[in-house]
C-alpha atoms as a PDB file:
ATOM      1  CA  UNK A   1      -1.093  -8.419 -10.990  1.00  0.00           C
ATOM      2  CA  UNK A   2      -0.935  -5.129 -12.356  1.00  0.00           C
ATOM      3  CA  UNK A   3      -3.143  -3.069 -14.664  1.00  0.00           C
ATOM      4  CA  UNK A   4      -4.560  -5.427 -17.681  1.00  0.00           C
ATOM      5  CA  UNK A   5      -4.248  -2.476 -20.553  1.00  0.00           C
ATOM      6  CA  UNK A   6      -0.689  -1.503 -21.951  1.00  0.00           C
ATOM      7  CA  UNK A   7      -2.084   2.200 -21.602  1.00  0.00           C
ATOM      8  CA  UNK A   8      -2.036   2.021 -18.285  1.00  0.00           C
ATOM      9  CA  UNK A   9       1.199   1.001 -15.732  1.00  0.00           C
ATOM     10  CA  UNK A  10       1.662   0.531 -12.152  1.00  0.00           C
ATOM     11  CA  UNK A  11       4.596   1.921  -9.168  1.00  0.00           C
ATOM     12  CA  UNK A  12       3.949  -0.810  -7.620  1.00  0.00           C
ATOM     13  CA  UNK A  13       7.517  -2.862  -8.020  1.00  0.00           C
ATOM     14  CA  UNK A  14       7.317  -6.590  -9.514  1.00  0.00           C
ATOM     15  CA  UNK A  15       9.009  -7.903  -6.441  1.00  0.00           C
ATOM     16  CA  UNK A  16       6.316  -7.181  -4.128  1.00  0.00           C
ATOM     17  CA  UNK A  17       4.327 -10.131  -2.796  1.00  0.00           C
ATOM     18  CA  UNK A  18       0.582  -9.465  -1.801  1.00  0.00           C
ATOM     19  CA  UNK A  19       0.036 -11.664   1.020  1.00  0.00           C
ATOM     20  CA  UNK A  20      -3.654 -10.792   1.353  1.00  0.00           C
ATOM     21  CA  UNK A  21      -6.472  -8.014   1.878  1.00  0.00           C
ATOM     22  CA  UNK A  22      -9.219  -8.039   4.447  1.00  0.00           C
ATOM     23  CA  UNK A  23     -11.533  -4.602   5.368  1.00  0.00           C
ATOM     24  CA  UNK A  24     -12.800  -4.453   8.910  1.00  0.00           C
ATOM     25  CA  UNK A  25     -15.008  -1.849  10.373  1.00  0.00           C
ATOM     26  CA  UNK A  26     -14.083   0.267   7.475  1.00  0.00           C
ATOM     27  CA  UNK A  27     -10.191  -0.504   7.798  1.00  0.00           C
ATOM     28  CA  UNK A  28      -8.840  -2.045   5.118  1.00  0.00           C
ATOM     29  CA  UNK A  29      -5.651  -4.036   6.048  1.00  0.00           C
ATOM     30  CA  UNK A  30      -2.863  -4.487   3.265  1.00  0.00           C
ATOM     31  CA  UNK A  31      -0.505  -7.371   3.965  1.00  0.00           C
ATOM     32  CA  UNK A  32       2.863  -7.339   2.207  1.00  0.00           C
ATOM     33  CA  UNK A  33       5.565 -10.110   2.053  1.00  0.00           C
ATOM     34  CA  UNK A  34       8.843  -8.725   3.945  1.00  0.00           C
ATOM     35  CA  UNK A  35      10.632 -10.636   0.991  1.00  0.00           C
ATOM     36  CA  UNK A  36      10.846  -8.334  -2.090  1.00  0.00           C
ATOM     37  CA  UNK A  37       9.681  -5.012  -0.286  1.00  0.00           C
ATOM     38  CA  UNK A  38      12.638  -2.816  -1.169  1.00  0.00           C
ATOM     39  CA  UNK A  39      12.821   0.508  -3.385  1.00  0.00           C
ATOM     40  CA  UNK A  40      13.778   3.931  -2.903  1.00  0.00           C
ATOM     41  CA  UNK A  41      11.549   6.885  -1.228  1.00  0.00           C
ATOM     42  CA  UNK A  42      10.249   7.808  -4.389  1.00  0.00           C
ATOM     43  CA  UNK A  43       9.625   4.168  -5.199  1.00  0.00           C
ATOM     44  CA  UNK A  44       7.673   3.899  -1.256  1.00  0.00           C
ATOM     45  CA  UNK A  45       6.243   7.267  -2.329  1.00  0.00           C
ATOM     46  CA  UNK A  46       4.219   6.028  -5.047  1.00  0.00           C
ATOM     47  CA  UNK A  47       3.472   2.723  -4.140  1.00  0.00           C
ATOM     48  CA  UNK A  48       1.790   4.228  -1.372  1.00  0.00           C
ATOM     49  CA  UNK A  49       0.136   6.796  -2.488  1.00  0.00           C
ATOM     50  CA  UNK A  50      -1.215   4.543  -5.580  1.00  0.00           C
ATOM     51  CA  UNK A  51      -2.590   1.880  -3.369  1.00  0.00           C
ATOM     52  CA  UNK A  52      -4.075   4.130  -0.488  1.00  0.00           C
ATOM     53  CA  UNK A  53      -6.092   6.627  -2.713  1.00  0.00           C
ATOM     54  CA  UNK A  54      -7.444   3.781  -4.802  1.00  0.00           C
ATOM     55  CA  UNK A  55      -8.781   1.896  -1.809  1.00  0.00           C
ATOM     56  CA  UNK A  56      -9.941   5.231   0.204  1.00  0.00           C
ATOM     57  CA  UNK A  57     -12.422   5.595  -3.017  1.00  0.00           C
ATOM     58  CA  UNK A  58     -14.201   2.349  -2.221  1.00  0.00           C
ATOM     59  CA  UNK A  59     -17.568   3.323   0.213  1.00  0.00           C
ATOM     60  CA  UNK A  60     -17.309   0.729   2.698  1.00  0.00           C
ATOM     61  CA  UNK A  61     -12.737   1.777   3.272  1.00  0.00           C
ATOM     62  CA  UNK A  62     -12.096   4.866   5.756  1.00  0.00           C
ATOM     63  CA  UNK A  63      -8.739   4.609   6.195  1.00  0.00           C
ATOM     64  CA  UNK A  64      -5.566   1.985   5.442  1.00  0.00           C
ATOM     65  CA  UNK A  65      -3.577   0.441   7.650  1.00  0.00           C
ATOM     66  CA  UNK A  66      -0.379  -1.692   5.790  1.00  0.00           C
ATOM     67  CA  UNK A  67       1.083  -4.907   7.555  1.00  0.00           C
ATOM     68  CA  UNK A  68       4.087  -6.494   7.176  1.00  0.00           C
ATOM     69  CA  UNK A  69       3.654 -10.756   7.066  1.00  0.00           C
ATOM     70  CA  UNK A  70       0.761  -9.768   9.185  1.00  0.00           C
ATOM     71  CA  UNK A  71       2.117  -7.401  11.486  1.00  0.00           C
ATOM     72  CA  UNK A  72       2.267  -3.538  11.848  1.00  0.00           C
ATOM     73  CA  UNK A  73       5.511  -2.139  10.519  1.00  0.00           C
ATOM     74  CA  UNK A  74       7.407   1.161  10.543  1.00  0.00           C
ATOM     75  CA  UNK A  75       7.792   1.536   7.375  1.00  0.00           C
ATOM     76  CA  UNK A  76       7.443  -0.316   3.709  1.00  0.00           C
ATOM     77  CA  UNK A  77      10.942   0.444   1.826  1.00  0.00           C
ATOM     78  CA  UNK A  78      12.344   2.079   4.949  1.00  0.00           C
ATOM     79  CA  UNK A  79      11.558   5.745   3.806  1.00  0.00           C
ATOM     80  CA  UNK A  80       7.382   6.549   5.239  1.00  0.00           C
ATOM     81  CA  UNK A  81       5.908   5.655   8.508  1.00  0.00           C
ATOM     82  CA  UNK A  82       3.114   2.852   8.256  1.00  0.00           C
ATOM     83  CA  UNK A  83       2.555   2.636  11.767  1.00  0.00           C
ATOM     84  CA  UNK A  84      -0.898   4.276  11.769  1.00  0.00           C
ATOM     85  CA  UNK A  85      -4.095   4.030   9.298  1.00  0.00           C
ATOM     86  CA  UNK A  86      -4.284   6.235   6.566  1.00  0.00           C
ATOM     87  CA  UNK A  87      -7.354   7.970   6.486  1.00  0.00           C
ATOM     88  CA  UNK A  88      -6.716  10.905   4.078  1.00  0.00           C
ATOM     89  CA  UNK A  89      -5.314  10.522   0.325  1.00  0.00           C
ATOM     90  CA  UNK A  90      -1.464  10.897   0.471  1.00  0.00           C
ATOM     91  CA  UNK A  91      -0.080  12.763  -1.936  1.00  0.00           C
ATOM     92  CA  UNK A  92       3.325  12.208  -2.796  1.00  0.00           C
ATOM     93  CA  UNK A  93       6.163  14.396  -1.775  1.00  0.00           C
END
């Protein structure tokens, strides 16, 4: 949905459909819609970094691991590997 106070704004782009969350054993899966996943590197860059150093501040998430309509992907926008878990912040580039 997005942040609830006009102060604040998100990189995340408007097209993106959440499919769903789930944390297991301290991985935290993020599943994206294939439909509407498209931006830039700089656009993949943030969205990335935003939604992995968010969730690695939670206690019970050690590392990230995105899917694509439920399954592992290379990459989001076609710019950052995805393959593997994140388990450090990313910064972006």
């Amino acid at each position: 949905k997005g942040p609830e106070s006009d102060e604040l704004n998100t990189s995340i782009p408007a097209t993106v459909s959440l499919l769903g969350v789930e944390t297991a054993d301290g991985t935290c899966f993020v599943n994206f819609s294939q439909e509407g996943l498209y931006g830039g590197s700089l656009q993949e860059d943030f969205t990335i970094a935003q939604i992995v150093n968010s969730l690695l501040e939670l206690d019970n998430v050690d590392r990230v691991q995105f899917l694509i309509d439920g399954e592992k992907a290379e990459s989001l926008m076609g710019h950052f590997s995805i393959n593997e878990p994140f388990e450090e912040p990313f910064y972006t580039k």
